[in-house]
PDB file of N, CA and C in Angstrom:
ATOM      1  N   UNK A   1     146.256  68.178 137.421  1.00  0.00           N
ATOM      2  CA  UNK A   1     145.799  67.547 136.199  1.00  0.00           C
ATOM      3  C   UNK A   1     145.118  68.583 135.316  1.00  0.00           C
ATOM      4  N   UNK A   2     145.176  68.835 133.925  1.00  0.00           N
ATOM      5  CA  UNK A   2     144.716  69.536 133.066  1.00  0.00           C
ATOM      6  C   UNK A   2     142.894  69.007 132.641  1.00  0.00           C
ATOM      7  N   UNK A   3     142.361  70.092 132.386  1.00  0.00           N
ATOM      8  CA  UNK A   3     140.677  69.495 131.963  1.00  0.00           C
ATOM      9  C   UNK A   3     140.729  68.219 130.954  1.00  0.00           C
ATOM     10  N   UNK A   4     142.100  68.671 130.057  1.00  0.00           N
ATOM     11  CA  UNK A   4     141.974  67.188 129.004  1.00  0.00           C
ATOM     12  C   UNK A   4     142.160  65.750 129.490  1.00  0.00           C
ATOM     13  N   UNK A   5     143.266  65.819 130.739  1.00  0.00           N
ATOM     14  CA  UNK A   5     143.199  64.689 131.259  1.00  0.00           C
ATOM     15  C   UNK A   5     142.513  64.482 132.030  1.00  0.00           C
ATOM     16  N   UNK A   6     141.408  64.823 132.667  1.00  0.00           N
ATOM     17  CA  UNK A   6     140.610  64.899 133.737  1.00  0.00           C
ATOM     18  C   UNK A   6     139.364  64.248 132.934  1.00  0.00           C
ATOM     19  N   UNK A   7     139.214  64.997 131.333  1.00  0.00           N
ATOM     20  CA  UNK A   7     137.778  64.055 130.715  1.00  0.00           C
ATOM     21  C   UNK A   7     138.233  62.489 130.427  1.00  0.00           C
ATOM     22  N   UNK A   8     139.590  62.528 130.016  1.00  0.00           N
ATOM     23  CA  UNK A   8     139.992  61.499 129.624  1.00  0.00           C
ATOM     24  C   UNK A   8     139.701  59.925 130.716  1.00  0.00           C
ATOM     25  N   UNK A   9     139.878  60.739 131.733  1.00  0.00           N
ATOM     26  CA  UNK A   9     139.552  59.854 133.229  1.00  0.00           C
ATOM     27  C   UNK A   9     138.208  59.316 133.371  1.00  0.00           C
ATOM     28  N   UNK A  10     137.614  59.866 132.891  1.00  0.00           N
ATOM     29  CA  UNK A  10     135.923  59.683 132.959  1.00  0.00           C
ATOM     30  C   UNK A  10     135.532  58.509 132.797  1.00  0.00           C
ATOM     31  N   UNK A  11     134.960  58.429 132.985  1.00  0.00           N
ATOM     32  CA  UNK A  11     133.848  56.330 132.904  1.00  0.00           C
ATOM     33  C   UNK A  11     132.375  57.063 131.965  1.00  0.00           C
ATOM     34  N   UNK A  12     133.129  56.076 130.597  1.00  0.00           N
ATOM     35  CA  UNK A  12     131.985  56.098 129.610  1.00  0.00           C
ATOM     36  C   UNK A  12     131.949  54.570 129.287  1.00  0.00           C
ATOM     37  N   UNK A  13     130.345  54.637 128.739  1.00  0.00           N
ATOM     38  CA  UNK A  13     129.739  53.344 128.901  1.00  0.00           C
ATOM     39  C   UNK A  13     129.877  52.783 127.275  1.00  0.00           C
ATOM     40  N   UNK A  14     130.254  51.190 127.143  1.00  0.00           N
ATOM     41  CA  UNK A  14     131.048  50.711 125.934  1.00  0.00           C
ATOM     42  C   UNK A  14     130.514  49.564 125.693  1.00  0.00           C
ATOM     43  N   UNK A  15     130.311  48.954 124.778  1.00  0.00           N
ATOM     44  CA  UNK A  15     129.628  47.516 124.557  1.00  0.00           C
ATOM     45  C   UNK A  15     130.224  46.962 123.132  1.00  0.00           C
ATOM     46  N   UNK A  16     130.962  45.736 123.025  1.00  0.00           N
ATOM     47  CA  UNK A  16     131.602  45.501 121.908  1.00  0.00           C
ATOM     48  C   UNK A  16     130.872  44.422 121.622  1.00  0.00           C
ATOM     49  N   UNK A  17     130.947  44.237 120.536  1.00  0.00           N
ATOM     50  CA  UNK A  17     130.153  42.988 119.731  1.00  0.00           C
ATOM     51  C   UNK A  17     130.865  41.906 120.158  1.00  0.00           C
ATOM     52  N   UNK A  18     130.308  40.811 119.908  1.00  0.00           N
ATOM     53  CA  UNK A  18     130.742  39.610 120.530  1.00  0.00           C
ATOM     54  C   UNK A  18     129.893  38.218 119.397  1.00  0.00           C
ATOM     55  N   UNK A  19     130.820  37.463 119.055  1.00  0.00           N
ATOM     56  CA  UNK A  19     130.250  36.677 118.292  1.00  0.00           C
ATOM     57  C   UNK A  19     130.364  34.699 119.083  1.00  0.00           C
ATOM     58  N   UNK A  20     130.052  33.830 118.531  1.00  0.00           N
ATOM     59  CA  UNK A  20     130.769  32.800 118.467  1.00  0.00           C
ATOM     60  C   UNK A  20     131.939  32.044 118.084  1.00  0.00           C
ATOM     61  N   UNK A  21     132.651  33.532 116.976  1.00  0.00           N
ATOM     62  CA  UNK A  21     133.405  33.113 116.401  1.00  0.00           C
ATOM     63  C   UNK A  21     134.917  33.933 116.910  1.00  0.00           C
ATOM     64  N   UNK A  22     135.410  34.844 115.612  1.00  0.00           N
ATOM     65  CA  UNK A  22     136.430  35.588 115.390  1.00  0.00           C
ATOM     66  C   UNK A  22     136.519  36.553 117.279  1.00  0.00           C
ATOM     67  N   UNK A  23     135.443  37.072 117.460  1.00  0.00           N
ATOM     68  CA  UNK A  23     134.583  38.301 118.421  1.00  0.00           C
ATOM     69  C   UNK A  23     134.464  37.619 119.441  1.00  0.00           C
ATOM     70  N   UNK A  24     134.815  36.528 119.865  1.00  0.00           N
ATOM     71  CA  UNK A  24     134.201  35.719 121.044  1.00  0.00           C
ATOM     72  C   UNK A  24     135.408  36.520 122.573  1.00  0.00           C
ATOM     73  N   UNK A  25     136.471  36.983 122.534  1.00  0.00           N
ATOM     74  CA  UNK A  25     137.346  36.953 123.157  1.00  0.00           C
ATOM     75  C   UNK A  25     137.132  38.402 123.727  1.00  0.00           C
ATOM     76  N   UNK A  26     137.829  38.729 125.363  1.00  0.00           N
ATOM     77  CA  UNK A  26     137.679  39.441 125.922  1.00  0.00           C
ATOM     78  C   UNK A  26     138.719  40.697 125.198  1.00  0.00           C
ATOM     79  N   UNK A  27     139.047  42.281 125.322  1.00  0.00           N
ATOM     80  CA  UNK A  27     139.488  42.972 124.749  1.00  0.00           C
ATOM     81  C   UNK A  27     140.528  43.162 125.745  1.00  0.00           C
ATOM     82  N   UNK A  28     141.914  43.777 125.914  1.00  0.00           N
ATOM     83  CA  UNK A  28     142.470  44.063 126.364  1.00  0.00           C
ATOM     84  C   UNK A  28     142.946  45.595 126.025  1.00  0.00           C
ATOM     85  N   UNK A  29     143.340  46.592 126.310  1.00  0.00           N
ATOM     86  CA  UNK A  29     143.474  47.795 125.695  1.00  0.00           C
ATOM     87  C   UNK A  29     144.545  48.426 127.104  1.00  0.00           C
ATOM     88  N   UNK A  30     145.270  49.224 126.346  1.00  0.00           N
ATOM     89  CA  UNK A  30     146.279  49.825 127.471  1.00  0.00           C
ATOM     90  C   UNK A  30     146.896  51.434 126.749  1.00  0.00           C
ATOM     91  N   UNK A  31     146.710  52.269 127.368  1.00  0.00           N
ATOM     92  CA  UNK A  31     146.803  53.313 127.335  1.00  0.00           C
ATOM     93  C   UNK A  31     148.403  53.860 128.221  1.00  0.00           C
ATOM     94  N   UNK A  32     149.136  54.340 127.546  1.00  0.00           N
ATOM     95  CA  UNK A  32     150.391  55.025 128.705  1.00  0.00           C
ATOM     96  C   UNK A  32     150.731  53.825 129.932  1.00  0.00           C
ATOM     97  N   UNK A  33     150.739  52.445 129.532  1.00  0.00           N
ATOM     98  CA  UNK A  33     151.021  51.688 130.398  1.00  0.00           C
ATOM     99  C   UNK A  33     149.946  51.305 131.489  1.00  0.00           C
ATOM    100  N   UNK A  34     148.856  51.868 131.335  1.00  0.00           N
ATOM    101  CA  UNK A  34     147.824  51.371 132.226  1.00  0.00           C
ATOM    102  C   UNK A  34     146.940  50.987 131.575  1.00  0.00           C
ATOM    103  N   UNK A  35     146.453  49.437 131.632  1.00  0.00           N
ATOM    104  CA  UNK A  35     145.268  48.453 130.963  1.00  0.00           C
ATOM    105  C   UNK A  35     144.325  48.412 131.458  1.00  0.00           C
ATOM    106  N   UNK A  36     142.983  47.990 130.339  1.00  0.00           N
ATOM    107  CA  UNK A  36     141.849  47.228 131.232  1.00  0.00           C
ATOM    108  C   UNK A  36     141.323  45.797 130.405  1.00  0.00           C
ATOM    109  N   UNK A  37     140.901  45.329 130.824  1.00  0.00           N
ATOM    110  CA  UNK A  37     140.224  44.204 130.061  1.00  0.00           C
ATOM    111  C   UNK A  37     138.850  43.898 129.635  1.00  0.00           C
ATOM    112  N   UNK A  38     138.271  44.556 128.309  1.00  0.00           N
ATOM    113  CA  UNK A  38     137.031  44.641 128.740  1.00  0.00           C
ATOM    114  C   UNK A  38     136.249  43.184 127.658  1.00  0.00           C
ATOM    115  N   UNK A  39     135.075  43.321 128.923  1.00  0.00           N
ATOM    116  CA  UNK A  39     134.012  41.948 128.226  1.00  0.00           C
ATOM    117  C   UNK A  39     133.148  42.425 127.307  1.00  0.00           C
ATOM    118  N   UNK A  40     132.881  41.728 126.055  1.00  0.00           N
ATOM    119  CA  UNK A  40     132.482  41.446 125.091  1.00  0.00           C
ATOM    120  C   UNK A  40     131.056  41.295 124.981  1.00  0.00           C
ATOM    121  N   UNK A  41     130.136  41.407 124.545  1.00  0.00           N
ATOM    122  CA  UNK A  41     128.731  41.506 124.717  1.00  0.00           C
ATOM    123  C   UNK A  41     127.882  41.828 125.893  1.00  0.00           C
ATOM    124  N   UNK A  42     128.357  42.721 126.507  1.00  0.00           N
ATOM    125  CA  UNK A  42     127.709  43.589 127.966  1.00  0.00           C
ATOM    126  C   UNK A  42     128.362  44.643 127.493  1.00  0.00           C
ATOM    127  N   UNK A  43     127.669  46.063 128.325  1.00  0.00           N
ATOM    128  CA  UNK A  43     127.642  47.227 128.481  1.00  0.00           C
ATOM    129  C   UNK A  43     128.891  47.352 129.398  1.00  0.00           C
ATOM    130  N   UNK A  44     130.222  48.296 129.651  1.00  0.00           N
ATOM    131  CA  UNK A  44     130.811  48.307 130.706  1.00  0.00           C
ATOM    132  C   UNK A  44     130.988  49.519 130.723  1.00  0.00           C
ATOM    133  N   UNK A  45     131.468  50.121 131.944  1.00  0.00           N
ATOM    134  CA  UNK A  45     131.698  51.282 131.885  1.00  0.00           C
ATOM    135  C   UNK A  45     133.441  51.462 131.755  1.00  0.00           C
ATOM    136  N   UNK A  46     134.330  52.254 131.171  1.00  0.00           N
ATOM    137  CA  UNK A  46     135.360  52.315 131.160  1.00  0.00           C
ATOM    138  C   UNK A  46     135.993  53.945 131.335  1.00  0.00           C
ATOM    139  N   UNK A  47     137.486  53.791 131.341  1.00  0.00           N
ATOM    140  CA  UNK A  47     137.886  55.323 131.058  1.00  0.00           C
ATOM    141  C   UNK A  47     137.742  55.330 129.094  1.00  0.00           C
ATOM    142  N   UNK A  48     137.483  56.879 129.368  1.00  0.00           N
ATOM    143  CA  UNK A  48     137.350  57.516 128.066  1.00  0.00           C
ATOM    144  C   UNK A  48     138.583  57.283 127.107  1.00  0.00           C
ATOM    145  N   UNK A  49     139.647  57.269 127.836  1.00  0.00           N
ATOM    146  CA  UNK A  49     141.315  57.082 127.127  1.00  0.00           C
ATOM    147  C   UNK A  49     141.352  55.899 126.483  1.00  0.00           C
ATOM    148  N   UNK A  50     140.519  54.917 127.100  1.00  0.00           N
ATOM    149  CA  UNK A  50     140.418  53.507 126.590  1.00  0.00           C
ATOM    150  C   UNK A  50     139.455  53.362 125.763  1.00  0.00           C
ATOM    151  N   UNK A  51     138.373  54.196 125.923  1.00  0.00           N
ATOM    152  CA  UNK A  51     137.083  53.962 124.536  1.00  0.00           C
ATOM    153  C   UNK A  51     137.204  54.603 123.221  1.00  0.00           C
ATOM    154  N   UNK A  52     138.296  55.742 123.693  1.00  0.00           N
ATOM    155  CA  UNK A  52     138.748  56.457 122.272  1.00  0.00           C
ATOM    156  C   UNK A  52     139.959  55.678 121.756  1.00  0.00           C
ATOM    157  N   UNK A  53     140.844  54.847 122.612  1.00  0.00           N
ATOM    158  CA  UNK A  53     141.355  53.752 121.382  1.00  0.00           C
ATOM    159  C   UNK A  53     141.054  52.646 120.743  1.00  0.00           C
ATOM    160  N   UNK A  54     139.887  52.211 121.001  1.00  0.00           N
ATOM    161  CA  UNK A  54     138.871  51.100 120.539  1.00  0.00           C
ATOM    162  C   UNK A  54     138.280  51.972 119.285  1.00  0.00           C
ATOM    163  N   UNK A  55     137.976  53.482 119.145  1.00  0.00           N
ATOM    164  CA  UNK A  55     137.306  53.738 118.098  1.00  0.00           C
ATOM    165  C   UNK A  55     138.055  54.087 116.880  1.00  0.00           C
ATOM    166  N   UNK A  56     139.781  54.904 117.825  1.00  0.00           N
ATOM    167  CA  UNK A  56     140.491  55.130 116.720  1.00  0.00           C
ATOM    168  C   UNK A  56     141.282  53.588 115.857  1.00  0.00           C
ATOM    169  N   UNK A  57     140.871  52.469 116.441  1.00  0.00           N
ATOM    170  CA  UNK A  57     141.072  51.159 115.780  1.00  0.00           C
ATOM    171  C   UNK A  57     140.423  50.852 114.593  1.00  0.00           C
ATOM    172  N   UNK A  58     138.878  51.154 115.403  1.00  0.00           N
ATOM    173  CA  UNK A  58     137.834  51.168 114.403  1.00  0.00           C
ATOM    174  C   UNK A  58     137.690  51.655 113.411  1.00  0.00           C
ATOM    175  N   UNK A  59     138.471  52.900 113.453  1.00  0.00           N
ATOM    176  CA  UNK A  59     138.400  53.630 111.811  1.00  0.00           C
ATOM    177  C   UNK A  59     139.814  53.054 111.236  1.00  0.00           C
ATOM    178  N   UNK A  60     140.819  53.107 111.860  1.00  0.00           N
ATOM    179  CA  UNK A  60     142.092  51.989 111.061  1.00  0.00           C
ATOM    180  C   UNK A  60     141.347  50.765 110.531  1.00  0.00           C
ATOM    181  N   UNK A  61     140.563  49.757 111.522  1.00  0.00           N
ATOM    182  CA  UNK A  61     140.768  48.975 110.300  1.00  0.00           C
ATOM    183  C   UNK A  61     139.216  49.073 109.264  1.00  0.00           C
ATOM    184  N   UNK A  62     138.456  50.014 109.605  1.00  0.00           N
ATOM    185  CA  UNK A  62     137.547  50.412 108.190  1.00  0.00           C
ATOM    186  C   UNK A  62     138.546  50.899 107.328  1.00  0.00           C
ATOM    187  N   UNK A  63     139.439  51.905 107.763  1.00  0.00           N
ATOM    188  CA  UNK A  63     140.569  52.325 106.769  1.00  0.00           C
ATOM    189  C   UNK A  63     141.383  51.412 105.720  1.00  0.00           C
ATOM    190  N   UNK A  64     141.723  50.404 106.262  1.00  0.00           N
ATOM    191  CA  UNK A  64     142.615  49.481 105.671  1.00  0.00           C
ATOM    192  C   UNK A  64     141.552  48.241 105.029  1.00  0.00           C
ATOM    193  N   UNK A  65     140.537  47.822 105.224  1.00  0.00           N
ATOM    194  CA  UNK A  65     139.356  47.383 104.813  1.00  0.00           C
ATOM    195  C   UNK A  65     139.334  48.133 103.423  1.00  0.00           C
ATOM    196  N   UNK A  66     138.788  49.294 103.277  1.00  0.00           N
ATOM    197  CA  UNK A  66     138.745  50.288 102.516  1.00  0.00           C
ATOM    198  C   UNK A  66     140.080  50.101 101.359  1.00  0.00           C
ATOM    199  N   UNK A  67     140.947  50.053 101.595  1.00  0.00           N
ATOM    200  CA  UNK A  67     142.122  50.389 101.079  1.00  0.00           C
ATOM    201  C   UNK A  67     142.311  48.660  99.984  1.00  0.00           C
ATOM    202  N   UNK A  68     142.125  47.676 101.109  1.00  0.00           N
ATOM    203  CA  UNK A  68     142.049  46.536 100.708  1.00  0.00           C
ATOM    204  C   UNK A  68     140.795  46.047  99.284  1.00  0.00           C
ATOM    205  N   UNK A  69     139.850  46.304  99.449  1.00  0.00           N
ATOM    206  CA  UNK A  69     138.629  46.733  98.582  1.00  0.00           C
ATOM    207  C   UNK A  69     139.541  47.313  97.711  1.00  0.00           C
ATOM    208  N   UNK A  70     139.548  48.758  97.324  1.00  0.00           N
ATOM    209  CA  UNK A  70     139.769  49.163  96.335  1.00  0.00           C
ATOM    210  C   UNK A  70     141.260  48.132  95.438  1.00  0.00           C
ATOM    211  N   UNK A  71     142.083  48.115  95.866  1.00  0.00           N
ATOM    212  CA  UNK A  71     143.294  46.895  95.460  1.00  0.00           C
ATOM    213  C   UNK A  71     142.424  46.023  94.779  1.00  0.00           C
ATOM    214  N   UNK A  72     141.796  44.894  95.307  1.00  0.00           N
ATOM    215  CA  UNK A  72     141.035  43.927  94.647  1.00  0.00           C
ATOM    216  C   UNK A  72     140.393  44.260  93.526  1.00  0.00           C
ATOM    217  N   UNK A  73     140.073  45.737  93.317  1.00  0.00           N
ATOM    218  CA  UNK A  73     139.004  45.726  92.176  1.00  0.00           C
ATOM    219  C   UNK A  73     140.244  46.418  91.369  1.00  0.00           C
ATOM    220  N   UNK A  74     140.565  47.419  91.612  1.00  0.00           N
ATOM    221  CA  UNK A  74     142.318  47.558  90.763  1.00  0.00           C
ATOM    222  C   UNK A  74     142.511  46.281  90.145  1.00  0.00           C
ATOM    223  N   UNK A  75     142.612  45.390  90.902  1.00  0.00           N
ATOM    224  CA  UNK A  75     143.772  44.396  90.357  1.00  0.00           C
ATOM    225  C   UNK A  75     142.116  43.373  89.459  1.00  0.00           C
ATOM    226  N   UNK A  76     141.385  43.655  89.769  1.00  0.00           N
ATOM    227  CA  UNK A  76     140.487  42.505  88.952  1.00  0.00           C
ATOM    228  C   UNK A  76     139.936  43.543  87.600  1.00  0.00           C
ATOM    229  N   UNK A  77     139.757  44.906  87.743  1.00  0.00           N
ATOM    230  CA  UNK A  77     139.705  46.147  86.280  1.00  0.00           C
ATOM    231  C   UNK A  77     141.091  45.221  85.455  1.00  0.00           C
ATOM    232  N   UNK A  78     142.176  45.753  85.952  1.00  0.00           N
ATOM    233  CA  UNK A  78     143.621  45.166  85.228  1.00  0.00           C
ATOM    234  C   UNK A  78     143.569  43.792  84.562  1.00  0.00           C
ATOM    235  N   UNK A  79     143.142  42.767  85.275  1.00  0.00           N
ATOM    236  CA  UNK A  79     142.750  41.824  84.681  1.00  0.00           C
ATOM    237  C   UNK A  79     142.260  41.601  83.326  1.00  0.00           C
ATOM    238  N   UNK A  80     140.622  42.394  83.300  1.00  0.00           N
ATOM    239  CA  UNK A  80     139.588  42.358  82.575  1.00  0.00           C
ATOM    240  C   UNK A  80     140.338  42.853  81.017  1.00  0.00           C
ATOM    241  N   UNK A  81     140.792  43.864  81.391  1.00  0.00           N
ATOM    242  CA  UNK A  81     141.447  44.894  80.594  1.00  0.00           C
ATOM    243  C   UNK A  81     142.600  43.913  79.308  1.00  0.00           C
ATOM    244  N   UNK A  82     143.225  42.857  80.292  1.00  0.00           N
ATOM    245  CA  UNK A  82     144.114  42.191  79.532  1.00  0.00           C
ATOM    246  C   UNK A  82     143.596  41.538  78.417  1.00  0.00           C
TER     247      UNK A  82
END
């Protein structure tokens, strides 16, 4: 195994928000065909392979959040303008 996959293996500690609502549901995440399922308002420990695709999500959908925002005000400037 190479050092990159060897950190990747590691057990880092993860805690996802959890609501009553939308957030209430357990996470599922799968990496190269191997999953875990993680719970929602507790601390868990996981592999690293799995906590770095929970974050690179996290910036997709701030990304597309982001992207979405700006559209709306595009399209409500355009409006005004008419």
């Amino acid at each position: 195994m190479s050092k990159k996959t060897d950190i990747m293996e590691e057990y880092v500690p993860v805690k996802l928000f959890r609501d009553n609502d939308r957030y209430s549901q357990d996470v599922f995440v799968a990496v190269n065909g191997e999953g875990c399922l993680i719970k929602r308002g507790e601390t868990v420990m996981i592999k690293r392979k799995f906590a770095e695709v929970l974050e690179q999500s996290d910036r997709q959908d701030m990304y597309a959040a982001g992207l979405m925002e700006k559209g709306e005000e595009d399209y409500a400037r355009m409006n005004r303008e008419m």
